[in-house]
C-alpha atoms as a PDB file:
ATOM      1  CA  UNK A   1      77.816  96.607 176.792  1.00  0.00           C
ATOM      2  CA  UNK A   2      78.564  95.768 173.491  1.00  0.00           C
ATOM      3  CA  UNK A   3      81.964  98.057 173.255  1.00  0.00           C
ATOM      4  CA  UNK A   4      82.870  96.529 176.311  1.00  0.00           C
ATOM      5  CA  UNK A   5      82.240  92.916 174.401  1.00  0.00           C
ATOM      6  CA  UNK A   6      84.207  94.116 171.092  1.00  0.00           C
ATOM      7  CA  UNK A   7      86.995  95.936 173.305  1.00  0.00           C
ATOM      8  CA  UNK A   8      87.810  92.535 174.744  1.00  0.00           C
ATOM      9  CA  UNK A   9      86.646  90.147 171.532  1.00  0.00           C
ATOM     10  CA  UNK A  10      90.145  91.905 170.303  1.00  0.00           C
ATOM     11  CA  UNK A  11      92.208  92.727 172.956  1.00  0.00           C
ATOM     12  CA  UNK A  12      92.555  89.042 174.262  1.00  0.00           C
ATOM     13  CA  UNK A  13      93.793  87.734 171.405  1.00  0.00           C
ATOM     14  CA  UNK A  14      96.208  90.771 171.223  1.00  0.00           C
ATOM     15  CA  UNK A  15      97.871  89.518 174.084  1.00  0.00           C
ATOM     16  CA  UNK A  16      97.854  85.878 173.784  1.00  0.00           C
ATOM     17  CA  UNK A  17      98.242  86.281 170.115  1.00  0.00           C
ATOM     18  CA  UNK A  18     102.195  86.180 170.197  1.00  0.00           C
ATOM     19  CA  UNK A  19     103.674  86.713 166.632  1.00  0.00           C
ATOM     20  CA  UNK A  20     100.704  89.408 165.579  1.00  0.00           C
ATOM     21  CA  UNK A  21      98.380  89.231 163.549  1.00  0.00           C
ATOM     22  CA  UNK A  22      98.193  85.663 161.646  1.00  0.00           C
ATOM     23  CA  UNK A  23      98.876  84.438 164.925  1.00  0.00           C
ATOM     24  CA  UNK A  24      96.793  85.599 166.487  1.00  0.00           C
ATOM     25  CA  UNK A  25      93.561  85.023 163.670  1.00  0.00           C
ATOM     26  CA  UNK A  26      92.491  82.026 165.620  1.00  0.00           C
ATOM     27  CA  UNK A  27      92.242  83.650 168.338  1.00  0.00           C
ATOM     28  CA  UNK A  28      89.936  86.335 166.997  1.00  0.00           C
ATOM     29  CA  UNK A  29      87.730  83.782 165.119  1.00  0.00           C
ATOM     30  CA  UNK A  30      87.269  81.832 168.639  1.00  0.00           C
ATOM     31  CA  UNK A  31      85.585  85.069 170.253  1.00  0.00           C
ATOM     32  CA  UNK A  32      83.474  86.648 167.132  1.00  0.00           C
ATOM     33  CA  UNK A  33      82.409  83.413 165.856  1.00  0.00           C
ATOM     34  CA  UNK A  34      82.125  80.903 169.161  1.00  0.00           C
ATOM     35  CA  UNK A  35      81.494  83.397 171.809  1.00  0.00           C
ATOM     36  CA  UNK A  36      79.764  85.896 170.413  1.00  0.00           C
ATOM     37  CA  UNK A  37      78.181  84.863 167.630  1.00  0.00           C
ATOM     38  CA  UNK A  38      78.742  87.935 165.541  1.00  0.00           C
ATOM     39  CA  UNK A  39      79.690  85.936 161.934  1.00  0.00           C
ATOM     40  CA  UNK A  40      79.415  82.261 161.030  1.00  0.00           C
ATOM     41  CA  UNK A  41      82.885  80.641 160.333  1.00  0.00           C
ATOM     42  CA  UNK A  42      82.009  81.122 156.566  1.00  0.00           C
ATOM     43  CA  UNK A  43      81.540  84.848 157.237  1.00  0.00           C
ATOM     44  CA  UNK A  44      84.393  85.283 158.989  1.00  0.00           C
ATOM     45  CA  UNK A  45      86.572  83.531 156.257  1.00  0.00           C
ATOM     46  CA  UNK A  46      85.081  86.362 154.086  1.00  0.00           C
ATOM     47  CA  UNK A  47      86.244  88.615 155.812  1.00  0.00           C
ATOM     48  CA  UNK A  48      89.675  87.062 156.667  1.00  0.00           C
ATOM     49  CA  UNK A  49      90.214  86.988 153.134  1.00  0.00           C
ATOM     50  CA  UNK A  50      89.148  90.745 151.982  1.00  0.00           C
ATOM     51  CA  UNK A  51      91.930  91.631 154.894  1.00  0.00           C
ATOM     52  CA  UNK A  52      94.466  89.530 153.145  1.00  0.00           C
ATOM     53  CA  UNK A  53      93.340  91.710 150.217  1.00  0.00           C
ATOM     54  CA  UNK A  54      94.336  94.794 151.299  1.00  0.00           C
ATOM     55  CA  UNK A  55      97.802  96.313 152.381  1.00  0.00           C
ATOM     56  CA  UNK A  56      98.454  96.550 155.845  1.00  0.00           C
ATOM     57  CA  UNK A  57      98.142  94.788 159.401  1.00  0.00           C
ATOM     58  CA  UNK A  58      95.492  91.792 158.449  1.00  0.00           C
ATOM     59  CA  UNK A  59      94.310  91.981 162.327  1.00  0.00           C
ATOM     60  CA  UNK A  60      93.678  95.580 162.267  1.00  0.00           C
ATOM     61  CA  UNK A  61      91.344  95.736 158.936  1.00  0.00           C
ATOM     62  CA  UNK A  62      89.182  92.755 160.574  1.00  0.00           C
ATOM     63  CA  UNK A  63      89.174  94.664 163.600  1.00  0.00           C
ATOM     64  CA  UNK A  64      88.027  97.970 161.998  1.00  0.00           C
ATOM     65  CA  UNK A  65      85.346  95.963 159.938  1.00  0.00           C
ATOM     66  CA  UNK A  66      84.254  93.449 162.303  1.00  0.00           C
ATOM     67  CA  UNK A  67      84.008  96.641 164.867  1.00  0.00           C
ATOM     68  CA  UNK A  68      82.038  98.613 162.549  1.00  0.00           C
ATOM     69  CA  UNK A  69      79.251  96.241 161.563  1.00  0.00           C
ATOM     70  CA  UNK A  70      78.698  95.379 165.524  1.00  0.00           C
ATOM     71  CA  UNK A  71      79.017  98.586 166.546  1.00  0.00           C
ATOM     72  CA  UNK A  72      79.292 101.251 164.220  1.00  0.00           C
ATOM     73  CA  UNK A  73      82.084 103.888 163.705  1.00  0.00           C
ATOM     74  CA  UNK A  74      82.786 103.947 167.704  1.00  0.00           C
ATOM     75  CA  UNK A  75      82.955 100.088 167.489  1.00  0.00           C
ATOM     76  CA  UNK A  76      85.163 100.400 164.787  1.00  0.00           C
ATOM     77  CA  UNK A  77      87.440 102.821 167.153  1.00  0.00           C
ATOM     78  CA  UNK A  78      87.063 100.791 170.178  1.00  0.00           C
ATOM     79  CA  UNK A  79      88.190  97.193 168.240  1.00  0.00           C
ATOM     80  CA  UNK A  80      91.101  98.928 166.599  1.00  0.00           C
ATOM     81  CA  UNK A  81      92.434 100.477 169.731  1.00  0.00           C
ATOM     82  CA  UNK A  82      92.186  97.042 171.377  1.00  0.00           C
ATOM     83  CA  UNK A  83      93.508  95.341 168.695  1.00  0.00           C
ATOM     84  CA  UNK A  84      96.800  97.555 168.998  1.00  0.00           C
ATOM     85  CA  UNK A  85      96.344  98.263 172.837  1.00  0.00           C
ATOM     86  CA  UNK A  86      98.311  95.262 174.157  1.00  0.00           C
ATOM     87  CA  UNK A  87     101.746  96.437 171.788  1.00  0.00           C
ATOM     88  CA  UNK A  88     100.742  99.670 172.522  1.00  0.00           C
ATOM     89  CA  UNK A  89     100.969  99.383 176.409  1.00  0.00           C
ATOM     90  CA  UNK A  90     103.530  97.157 176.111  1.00  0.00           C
ATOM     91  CA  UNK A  91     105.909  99.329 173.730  1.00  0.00           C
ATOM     92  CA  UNK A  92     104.866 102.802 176.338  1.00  0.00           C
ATOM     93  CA  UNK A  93     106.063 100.223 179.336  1.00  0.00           C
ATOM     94  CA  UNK A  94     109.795  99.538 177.787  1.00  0.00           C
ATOM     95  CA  UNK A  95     110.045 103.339 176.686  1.00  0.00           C
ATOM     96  CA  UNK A  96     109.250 104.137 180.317  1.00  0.00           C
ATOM     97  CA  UNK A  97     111.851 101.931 181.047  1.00  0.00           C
ATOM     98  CA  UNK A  98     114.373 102.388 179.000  1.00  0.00           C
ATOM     99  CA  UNK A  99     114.365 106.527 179.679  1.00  0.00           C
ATOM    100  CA  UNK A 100     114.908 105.622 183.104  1.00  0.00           C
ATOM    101  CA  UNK A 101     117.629 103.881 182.222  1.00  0.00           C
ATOM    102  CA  UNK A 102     118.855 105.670 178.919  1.00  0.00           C
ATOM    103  CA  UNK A 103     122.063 107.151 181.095  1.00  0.00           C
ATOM    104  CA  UNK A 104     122.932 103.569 182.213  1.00  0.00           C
ATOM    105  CA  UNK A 105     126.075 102.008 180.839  1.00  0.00           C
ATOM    106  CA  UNK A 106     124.326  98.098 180.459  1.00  0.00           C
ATOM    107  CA  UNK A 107     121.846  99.913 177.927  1.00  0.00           C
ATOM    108  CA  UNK A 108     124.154 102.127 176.308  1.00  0.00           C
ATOM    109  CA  UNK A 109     126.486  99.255 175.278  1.00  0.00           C
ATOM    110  CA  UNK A 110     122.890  97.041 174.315  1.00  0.00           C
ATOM    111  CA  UNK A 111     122.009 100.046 172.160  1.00  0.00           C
ATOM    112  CA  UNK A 112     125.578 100.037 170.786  1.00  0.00           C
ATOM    113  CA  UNK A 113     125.556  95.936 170.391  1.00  0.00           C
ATOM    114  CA  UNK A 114     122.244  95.889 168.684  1.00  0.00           C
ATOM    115  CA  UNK A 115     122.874  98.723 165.635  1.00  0.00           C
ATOM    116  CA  UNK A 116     125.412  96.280 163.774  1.00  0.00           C
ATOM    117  CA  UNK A 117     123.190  93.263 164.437  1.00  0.00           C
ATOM    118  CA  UNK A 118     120.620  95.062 162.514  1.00  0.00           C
ATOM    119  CA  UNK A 119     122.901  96.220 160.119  1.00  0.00           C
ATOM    120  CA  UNK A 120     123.693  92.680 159.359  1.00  0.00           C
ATOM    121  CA  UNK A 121     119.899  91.378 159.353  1.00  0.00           C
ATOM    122  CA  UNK A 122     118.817  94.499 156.896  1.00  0.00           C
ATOM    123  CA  UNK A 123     121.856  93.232 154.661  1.00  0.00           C
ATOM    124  CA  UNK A 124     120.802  89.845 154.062  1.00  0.00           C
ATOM    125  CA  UNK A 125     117.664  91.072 153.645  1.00  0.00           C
ATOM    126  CA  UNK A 126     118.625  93.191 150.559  1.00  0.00           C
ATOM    127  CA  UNK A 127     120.863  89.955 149.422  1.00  0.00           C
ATOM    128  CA  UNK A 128     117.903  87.365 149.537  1.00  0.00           C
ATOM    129  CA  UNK A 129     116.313  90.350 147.687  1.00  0.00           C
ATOM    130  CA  UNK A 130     118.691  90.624 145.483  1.00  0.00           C
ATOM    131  CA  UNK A 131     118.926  86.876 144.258  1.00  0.00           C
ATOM    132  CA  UNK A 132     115.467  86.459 144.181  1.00  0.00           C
ATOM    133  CA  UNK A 133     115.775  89.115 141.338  1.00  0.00           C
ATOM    134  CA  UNK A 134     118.411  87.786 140.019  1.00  0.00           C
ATOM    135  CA  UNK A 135     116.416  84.285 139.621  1.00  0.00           C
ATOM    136  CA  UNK A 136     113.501  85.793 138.652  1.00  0.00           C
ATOM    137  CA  UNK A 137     113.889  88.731 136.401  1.00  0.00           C
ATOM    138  CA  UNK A 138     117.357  87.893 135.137  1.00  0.00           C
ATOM    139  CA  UNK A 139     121.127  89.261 135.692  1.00  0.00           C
ATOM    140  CA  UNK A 140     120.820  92.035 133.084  1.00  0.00           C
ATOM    141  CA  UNK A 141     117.506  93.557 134.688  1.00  0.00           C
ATOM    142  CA  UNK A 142     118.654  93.126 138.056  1.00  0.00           C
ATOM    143  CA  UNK A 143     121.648  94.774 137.836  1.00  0.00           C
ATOM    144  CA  UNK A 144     120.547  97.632 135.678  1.00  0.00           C
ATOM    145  CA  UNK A 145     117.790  98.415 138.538  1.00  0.00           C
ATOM    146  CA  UNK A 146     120.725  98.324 141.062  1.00  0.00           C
ATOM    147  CA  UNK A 147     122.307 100.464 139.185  1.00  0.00           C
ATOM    148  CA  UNK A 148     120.279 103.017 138.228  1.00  0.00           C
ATOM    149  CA  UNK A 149     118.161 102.844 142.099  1.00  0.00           C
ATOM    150  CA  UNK A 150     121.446 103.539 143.898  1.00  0.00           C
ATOM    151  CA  UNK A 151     122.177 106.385 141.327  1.00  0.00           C
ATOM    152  CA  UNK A 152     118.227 107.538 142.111  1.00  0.00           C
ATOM    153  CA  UNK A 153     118.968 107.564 145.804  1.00  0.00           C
ATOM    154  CA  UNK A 154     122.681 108.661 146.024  1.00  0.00           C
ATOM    155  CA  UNK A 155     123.190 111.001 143.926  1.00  0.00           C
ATOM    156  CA  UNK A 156     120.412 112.454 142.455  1.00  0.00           C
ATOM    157  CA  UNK A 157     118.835 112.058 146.539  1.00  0.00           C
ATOM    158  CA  UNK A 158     115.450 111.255 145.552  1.00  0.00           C
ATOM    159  CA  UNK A 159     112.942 110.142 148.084  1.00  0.00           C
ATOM    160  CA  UNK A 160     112.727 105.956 147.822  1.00  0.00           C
ATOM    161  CA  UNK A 161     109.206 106.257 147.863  1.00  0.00           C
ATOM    162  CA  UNK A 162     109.669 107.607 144.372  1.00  0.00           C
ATOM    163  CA  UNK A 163     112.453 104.532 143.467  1.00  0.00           C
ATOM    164  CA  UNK A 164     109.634 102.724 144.839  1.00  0.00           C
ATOM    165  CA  UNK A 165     107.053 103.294 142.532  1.00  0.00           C
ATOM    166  CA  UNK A 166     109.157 103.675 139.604  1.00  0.00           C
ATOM    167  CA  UNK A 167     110.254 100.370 140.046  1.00  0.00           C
ATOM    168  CA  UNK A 168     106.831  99.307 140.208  1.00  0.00           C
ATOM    169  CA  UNK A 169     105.991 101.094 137.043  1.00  0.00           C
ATOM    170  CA  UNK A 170     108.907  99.234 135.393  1.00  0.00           C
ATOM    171  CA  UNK A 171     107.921  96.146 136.674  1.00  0.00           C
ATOM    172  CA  UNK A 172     104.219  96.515 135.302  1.00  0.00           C
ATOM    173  CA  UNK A 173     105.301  97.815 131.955  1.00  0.00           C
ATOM    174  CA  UNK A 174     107.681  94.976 131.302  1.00  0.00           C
ATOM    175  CA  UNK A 175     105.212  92.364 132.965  1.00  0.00           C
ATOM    176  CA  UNK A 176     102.958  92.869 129.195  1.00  0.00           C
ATOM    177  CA  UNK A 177     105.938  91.834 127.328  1.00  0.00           C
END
């Protein structure tokens, strides 16, 4: 009984919870604390903070933890799966749908109409990025790490994960003086 209790403590709010996972906090506070009476509010803003903490999906982490202390590892399993299940079964549904359709000429020209749209959205992406940086760390510094990343990753072809952290490294090296 009390798998089926967490299963549904986190799959409601998946589905109600539209935007993800800050959105759909409330939600999961309403059914741990009010209905079942797992945590106190005070407890639950504990652990709504250590998952702000950490890297990674904020609803996921509570669900794992909050999972785990009710009901062990296979709580743990059972909230994270229905913490994801509602995206999950929603994402399987429009795959399903989309093969079927994948010959069509409506969603070849919607496939074809939605690459430069997200062309354009990564761009300004890397532009508010890019001031940001600019404002923050100054022109020099910003446009030496422009330089030398797109050397990094174009010609030399090393993984960004690497650009990545070496940027980090600069960052916390020059962040002591």
């Amino acid at each position: 009984m009390i798998y089926w209790q967490i299963f549904l403590a986190f799959f409601i709010p998946g589905i109600l919870g539209y935007g993800g996972g800050p959105a759909s906090i409330p939600l999961v506070e309403k059914e741990v604390v009010d209905r079942y009476g797992w945590m106190t509010t005070q407890e639950f803003g504990e652990v709504l903070a250590l998952g702000n903490a950490l890297p990674g999906p904020v609803a996921t982490k509570m669900a794992g933890y909050i999972g785990y202390t009710e009901g062990g590892i296979l709580g743990s399993a059972v909230a994270l799966f229905a913490s994801v299940a509602p995206s999950l079964i929603l994402m399987i549904a429009l795959m399903v749908t989309l093969l079927k359709y994948k010959d069509s000429p409506k969603v070849k020209n919607i496939t074809k109409m939605i690459r430069p749209v997200i062309a354009v959205l990564l761009g300004a992406m890397a532009l508010q990025f890019f001031m940001t940086s600019y404002d923050t760390s100054g022109s020099i510094q910003t446009i030496v790490l422009v330089i030398i990343s797109y050397w990094l990753l174009e010609v030399r072809k090393m993984h960004p994960a690497f650009v990545i952290l070496m940027a980090l490294a600069y960052g916390g090296l020059t962040g002591f003086f």
